[in-house]
Each structure stands twice: as C-alpha cells, then as structure tokens.
N, C-alpha and C. Protein backbone atom coordinates (compact mmCIF):
# COMPACT_ATOMS: atom_id res chain seq x y z
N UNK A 1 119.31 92.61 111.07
CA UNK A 1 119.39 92.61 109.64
C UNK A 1 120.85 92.52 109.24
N UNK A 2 121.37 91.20 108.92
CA UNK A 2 122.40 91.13 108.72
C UNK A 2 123.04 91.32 107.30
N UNK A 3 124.61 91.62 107.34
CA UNK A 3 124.46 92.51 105.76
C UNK A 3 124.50 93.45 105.23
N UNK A 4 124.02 93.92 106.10
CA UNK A 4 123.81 95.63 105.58
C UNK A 4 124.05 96.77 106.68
N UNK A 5 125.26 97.82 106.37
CA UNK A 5 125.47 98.93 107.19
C UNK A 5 124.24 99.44 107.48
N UNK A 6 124.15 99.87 108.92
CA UNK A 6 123.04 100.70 109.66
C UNK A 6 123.15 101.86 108.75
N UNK A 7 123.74 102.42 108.44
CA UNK A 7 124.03 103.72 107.86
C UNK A 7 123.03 104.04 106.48
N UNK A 8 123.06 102.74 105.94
CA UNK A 8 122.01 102.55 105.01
C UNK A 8 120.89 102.12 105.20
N UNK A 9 120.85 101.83 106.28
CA UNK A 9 119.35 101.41 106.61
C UNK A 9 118.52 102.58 107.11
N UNK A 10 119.39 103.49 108.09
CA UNK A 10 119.02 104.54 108.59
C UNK A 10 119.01 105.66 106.87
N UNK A 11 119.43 105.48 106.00
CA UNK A 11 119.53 106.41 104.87
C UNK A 11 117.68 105.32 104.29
N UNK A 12 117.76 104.58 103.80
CA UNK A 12 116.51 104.35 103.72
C UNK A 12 115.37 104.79 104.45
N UNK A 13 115.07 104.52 105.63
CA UNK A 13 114.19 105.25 106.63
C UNK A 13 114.21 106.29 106.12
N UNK A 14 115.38 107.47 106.12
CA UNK A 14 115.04 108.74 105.97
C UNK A 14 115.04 108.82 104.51
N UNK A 15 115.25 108.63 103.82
CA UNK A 15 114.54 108.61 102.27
C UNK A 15 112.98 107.94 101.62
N UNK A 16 112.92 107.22 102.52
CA UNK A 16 111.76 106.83 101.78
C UNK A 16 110.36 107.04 102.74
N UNK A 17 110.73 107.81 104.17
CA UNK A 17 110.12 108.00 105.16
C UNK A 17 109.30 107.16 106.14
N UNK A 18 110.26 105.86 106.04
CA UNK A 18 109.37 104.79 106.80
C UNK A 18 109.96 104.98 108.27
N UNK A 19 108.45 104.59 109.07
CA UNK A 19 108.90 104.78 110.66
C UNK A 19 109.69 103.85 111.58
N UNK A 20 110.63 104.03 112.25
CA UNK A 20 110.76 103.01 112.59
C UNK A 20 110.99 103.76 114.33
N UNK A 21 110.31 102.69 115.51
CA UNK A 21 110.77 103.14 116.66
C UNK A 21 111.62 104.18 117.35
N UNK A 22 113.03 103.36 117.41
CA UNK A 22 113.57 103.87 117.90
C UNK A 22 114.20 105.28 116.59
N UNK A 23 114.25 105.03 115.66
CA UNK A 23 114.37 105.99 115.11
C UNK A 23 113.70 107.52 115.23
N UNK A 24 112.45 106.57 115.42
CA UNK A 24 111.50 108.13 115.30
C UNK A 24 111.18 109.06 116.85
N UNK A 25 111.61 108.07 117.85
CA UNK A 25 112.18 108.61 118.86
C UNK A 25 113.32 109.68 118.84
N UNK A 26 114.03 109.18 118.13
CA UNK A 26 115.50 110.07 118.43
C UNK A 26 115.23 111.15 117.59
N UNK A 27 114.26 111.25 116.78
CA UNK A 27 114.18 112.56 115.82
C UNK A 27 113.37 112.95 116.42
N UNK A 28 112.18 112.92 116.99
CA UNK A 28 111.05 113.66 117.76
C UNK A 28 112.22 114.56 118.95
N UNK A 29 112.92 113.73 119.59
CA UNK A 29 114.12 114.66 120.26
C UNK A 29 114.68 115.92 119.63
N UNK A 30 114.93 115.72 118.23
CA UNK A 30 115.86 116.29 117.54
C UNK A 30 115.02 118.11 117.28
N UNK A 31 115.84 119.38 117.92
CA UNK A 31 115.15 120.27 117.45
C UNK A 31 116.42 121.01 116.14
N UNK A 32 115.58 121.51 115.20
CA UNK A 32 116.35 122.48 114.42
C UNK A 32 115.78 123.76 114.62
N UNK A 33 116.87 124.78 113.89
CA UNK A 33 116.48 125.93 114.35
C UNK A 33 115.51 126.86 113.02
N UNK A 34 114.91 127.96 113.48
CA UNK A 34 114.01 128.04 112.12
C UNK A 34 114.64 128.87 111.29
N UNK A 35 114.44 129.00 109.81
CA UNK A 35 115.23 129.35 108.97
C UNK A 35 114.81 131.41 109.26
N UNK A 36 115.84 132.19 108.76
CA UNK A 36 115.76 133.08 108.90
C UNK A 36 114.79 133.89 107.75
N UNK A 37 114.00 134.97 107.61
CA UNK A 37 113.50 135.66 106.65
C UNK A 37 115.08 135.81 105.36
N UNK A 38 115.84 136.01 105.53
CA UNK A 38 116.42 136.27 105.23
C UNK A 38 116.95 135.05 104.18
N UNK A 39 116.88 134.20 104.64
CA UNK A 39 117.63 132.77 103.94
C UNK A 39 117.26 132.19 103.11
N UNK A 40 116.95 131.80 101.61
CA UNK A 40 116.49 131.50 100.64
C UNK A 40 115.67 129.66 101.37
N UNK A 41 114.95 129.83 100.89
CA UNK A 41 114.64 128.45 101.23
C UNK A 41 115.51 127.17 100.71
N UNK A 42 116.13 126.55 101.28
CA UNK A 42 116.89 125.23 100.44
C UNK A 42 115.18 123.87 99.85
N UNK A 43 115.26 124.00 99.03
CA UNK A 43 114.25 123.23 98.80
C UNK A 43 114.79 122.02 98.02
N UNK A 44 116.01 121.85 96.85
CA UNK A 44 116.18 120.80 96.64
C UNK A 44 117.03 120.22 97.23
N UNK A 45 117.72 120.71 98.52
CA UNK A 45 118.31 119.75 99.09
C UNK A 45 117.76 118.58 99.86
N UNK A 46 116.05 119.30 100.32
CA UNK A 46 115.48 118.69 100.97
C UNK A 46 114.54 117.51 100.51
N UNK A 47 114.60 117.23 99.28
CA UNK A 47 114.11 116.28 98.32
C UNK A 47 115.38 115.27 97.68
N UNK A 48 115.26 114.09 97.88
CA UNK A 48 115.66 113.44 97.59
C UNK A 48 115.36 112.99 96.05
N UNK A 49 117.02 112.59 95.37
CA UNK A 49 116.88 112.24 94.15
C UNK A 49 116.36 110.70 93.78
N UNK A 50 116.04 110.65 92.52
CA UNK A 50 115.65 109.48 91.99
C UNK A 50 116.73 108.29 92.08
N UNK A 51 118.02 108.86 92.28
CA UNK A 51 118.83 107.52 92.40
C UNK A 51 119.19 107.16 93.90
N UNK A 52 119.06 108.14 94.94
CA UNK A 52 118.83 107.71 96.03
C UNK A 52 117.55 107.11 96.06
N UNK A 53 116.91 107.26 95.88
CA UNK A 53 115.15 106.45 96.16
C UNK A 53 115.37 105.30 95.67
N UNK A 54 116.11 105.18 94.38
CA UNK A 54 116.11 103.41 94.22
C UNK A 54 116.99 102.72 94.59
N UNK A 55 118.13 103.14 95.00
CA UNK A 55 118.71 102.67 96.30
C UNK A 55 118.56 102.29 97.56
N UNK A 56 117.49 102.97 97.43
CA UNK A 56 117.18 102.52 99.05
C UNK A 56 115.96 101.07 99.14
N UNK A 57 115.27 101.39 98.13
CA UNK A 57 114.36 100.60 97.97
C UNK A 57 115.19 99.08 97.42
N UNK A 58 115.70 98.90 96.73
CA UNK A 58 116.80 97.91 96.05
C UNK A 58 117.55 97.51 97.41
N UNK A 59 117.95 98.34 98.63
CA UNK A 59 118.15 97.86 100.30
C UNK A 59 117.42 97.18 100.73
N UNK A 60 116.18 98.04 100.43
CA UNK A 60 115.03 97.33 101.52
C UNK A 60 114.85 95.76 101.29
N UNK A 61 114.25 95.66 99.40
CA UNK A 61 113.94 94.63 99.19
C UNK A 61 115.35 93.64 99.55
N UNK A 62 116.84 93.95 99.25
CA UNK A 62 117.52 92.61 99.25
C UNK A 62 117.92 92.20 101.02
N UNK A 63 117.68 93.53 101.51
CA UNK A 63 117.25 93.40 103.37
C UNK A 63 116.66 92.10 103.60
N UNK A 64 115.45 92.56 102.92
CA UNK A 64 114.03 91.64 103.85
C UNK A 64 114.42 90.19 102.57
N UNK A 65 114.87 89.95 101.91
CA UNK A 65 115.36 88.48 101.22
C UNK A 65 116.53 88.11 102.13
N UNK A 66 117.44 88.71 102.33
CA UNK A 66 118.89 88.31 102.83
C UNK A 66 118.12 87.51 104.55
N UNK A 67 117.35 87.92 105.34
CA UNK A 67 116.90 87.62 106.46
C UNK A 67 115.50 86.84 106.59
N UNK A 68 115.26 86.31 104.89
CA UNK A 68 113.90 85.29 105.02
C UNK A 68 114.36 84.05 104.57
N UNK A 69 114.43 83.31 105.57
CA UNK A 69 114.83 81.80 105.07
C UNK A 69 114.21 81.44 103.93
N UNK A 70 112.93 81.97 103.69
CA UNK A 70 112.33 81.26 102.13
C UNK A 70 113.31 81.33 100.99
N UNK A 71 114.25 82.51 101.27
CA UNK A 71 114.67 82.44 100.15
C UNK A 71 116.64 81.86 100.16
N UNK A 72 116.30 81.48 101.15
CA UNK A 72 117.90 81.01 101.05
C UNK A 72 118.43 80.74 100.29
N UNK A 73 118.00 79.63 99.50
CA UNK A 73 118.57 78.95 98.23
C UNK A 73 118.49 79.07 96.90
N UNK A 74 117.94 80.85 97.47
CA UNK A 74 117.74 81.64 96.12
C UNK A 74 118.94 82.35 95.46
N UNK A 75 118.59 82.30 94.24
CA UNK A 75 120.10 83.45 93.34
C UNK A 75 119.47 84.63 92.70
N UNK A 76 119.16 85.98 93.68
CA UNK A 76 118.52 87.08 93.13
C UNK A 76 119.13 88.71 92.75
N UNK A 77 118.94 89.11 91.98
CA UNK A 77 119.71 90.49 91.61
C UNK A 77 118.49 91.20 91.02
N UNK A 78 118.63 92.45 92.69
CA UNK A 78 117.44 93.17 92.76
C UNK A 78 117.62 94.56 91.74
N UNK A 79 117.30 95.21 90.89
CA UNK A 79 117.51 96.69 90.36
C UNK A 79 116.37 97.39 90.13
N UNK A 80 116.45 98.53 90.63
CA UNK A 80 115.66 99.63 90.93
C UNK A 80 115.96 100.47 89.82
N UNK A 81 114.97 101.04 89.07
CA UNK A 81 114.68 102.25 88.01
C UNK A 81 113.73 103.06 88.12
N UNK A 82 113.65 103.90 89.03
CA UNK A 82 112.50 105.00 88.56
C UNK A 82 111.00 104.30 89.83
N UNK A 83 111.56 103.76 90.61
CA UNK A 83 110.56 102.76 91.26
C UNK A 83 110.19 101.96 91.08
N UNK A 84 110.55 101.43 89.52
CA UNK A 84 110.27 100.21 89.28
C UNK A 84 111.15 99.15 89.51
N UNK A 85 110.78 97.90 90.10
CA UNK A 85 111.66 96.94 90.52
C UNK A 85 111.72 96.21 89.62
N UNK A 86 113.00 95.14 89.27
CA UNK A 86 113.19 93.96 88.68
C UNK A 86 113.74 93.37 89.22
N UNK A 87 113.36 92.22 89.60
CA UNK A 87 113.75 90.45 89.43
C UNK A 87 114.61 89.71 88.81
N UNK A 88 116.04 89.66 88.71
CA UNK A 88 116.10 88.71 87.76
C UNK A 88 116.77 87.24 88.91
N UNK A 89 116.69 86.25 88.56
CA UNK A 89 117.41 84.64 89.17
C UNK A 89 116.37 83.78 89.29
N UNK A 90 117.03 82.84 90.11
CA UNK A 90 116.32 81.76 90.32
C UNK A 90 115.94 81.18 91.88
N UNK A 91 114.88 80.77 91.84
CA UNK A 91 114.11 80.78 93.05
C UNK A 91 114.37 78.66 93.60
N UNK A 92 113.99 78.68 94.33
CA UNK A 92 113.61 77.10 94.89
C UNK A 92 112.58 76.64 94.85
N UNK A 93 111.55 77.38 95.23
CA UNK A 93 109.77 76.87 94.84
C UNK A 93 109.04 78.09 94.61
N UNK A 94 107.84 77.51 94.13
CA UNK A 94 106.85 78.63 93.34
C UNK A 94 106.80 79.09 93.94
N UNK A 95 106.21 78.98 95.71
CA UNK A 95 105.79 79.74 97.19
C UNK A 95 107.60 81.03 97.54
N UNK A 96 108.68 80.72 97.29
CA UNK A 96 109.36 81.77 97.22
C UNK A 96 109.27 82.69 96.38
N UNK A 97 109.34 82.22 95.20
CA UNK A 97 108.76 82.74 93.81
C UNK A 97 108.09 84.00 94.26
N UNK A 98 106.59 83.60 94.67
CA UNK A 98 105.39 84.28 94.94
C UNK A 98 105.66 85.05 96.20
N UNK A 99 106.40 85.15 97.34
CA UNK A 99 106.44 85.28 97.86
C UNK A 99 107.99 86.77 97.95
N UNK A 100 108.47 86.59 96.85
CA UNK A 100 109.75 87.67 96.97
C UNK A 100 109.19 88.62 95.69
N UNK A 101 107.60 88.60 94.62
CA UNK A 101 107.24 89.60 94.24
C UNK A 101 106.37 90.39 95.70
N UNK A 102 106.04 89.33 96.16
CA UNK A 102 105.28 90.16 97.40
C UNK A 102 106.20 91.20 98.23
N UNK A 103 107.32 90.71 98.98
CA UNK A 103 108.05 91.55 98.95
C UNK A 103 108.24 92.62 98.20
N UNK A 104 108.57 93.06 97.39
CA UNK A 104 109.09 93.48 96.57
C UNK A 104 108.07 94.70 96.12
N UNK A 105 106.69 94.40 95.76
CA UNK A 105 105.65 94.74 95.98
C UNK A 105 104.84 96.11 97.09
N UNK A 106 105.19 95.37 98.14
CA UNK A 106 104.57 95.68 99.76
C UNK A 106 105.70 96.72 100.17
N UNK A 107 107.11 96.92 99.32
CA UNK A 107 107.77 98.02 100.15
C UNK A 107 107.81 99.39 99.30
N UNK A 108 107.69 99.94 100.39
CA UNK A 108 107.03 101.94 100.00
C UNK A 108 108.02 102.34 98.90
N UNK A 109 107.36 103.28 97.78
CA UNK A 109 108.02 103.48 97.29
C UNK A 109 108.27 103.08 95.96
N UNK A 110 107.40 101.51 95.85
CA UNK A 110 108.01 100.86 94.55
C UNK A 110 106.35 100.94 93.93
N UNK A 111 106.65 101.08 92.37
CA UNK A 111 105.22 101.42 91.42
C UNK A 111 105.01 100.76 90.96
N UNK A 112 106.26 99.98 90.29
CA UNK A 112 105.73 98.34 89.09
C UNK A 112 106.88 97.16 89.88
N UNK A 113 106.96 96.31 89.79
CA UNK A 113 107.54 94.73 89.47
C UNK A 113 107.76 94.50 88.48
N UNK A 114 109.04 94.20 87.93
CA UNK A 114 108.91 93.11 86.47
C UNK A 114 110.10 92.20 87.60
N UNK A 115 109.41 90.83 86.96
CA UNK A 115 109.92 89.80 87.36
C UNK A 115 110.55 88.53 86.01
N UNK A 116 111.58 88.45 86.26
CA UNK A 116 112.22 87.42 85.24
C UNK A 116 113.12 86.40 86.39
N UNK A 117 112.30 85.45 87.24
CA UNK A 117 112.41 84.73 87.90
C UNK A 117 111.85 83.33 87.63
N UNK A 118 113.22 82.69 87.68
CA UNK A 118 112.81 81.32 87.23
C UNK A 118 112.89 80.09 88.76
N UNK A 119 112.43 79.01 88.66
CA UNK A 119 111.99 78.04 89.42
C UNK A 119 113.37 77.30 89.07
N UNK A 120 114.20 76.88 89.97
CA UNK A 120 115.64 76.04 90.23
C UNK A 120 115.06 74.62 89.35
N UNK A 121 115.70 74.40 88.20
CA UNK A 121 115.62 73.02 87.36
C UNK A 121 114.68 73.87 86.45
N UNK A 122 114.20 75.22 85.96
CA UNK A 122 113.11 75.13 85.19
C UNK A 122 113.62 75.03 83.25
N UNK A 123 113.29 75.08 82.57
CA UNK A 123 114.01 75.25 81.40
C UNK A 123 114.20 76.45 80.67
N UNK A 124 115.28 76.01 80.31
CA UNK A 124 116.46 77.26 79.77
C UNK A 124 115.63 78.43 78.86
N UNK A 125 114.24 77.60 78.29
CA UNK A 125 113.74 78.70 77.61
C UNK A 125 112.59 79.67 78.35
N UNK A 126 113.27 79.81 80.25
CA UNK A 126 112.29 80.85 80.88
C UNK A 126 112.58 81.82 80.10
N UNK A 127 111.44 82.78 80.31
CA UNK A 127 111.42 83.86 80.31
C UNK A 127 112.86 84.64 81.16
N UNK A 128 113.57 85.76 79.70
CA UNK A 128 114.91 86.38 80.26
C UNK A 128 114.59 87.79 80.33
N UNK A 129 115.09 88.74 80.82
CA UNK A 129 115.11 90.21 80.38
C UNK A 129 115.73 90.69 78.65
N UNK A 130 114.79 91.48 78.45
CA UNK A 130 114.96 91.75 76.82
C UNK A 130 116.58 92.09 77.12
C-alpha cells in the first residue's frame, strides 16, 4: 500500500478494529498486566474519538483508491464526518464511479456516502456540494 505510513495503517487497524494477520499475531503475543483493585478504571482512554475514527476511515478509503488502477485517472477528495463519507471529483467512467462508492461503502465504520462525483467531460452543471 503505497502512500501511506504503516503507522497509520497500523492506527487504523487499531481504531476501527479490523483484523489483519500478521497484526493480530503480534497482539495475541502481546500480554498486559491486570489493572489493580485499586486503579480507577481508564475508560476514555480506551475509546477512541470521533476524529480519530474519521481519520482512519478517510485512510482506508484513499488506501484502497491510491492502489486500484480503476481509479487512476481519477481526481478524488475523500472527507470523513461523523462516519459519514463524502465524495467530491471526478471520475473516468461510470464503472469507477460505481465502483469507489462501493469502496467507500464496504469499509467498517462508515454509515452514509454522499457522493458529488462527476464523470471526466461531464457538464459543469453536475451536481456540487451545497
């Protein structure tokens, strides 16, 4: 996955809890120790915020575009709100088109799509973001 620091990829995995191999190897290794009676529970550290979550997801999706030839000759700017994704640029054919809400769609984490994606040559009066 070219593009993108491991560091963030590995921060995705662990934010949005997707498995991945060798990852989940090296944590099945991993022991911690148990918290004491004594020790308040940390509970919101252990929850991740809303602007990490759409960060990571806004990774994932421009991940899996940056490494699909469909979309090579695409011009896309992915933003994440609250889980909801948006779309905005321009695509090369309908089948990328259709094919980068699917994306977009299919990765954990995300609740709606809005898409303001236009077809390369389409006219100026596509559909824009309000």
């Amino acid at each position: 996955m070219s593009g993108v620091p491991e560091t963030w990829r590995l921060m995705a995995v662990v934010v949005l809890g997707l498995t991945v191999p060798a990852f989940t190897a090296a944590r099945a290794q991993t022991t911690f120790p148990a918290a004491s009676p004594a020790e308040p529970a940390a509970v919101k550290d252990d929850v991740p915020d809303a602007v990490t979550v759409d960060q990571a997801i806004t990774l994932l999706i421009k991940d899996q575009m940056q490494t699909d030839r469909r979309f090579r000759h695409s011009q896309v700017v992915v933003e994440t709100s609250g889980g909801v994704v948006t779309l905005l640029g321009t695509m090369p054919t309908a089948y990328a088109l259709s094919a980068a809400l699917d994306v977009a769609r299919k990765t954990p984490g995300v609740v709606d799509v809005q898409s303001y994606l236009r077809l390369l040559g389409s006219s100026p009066q596509a559909p824009m973001p309000p």
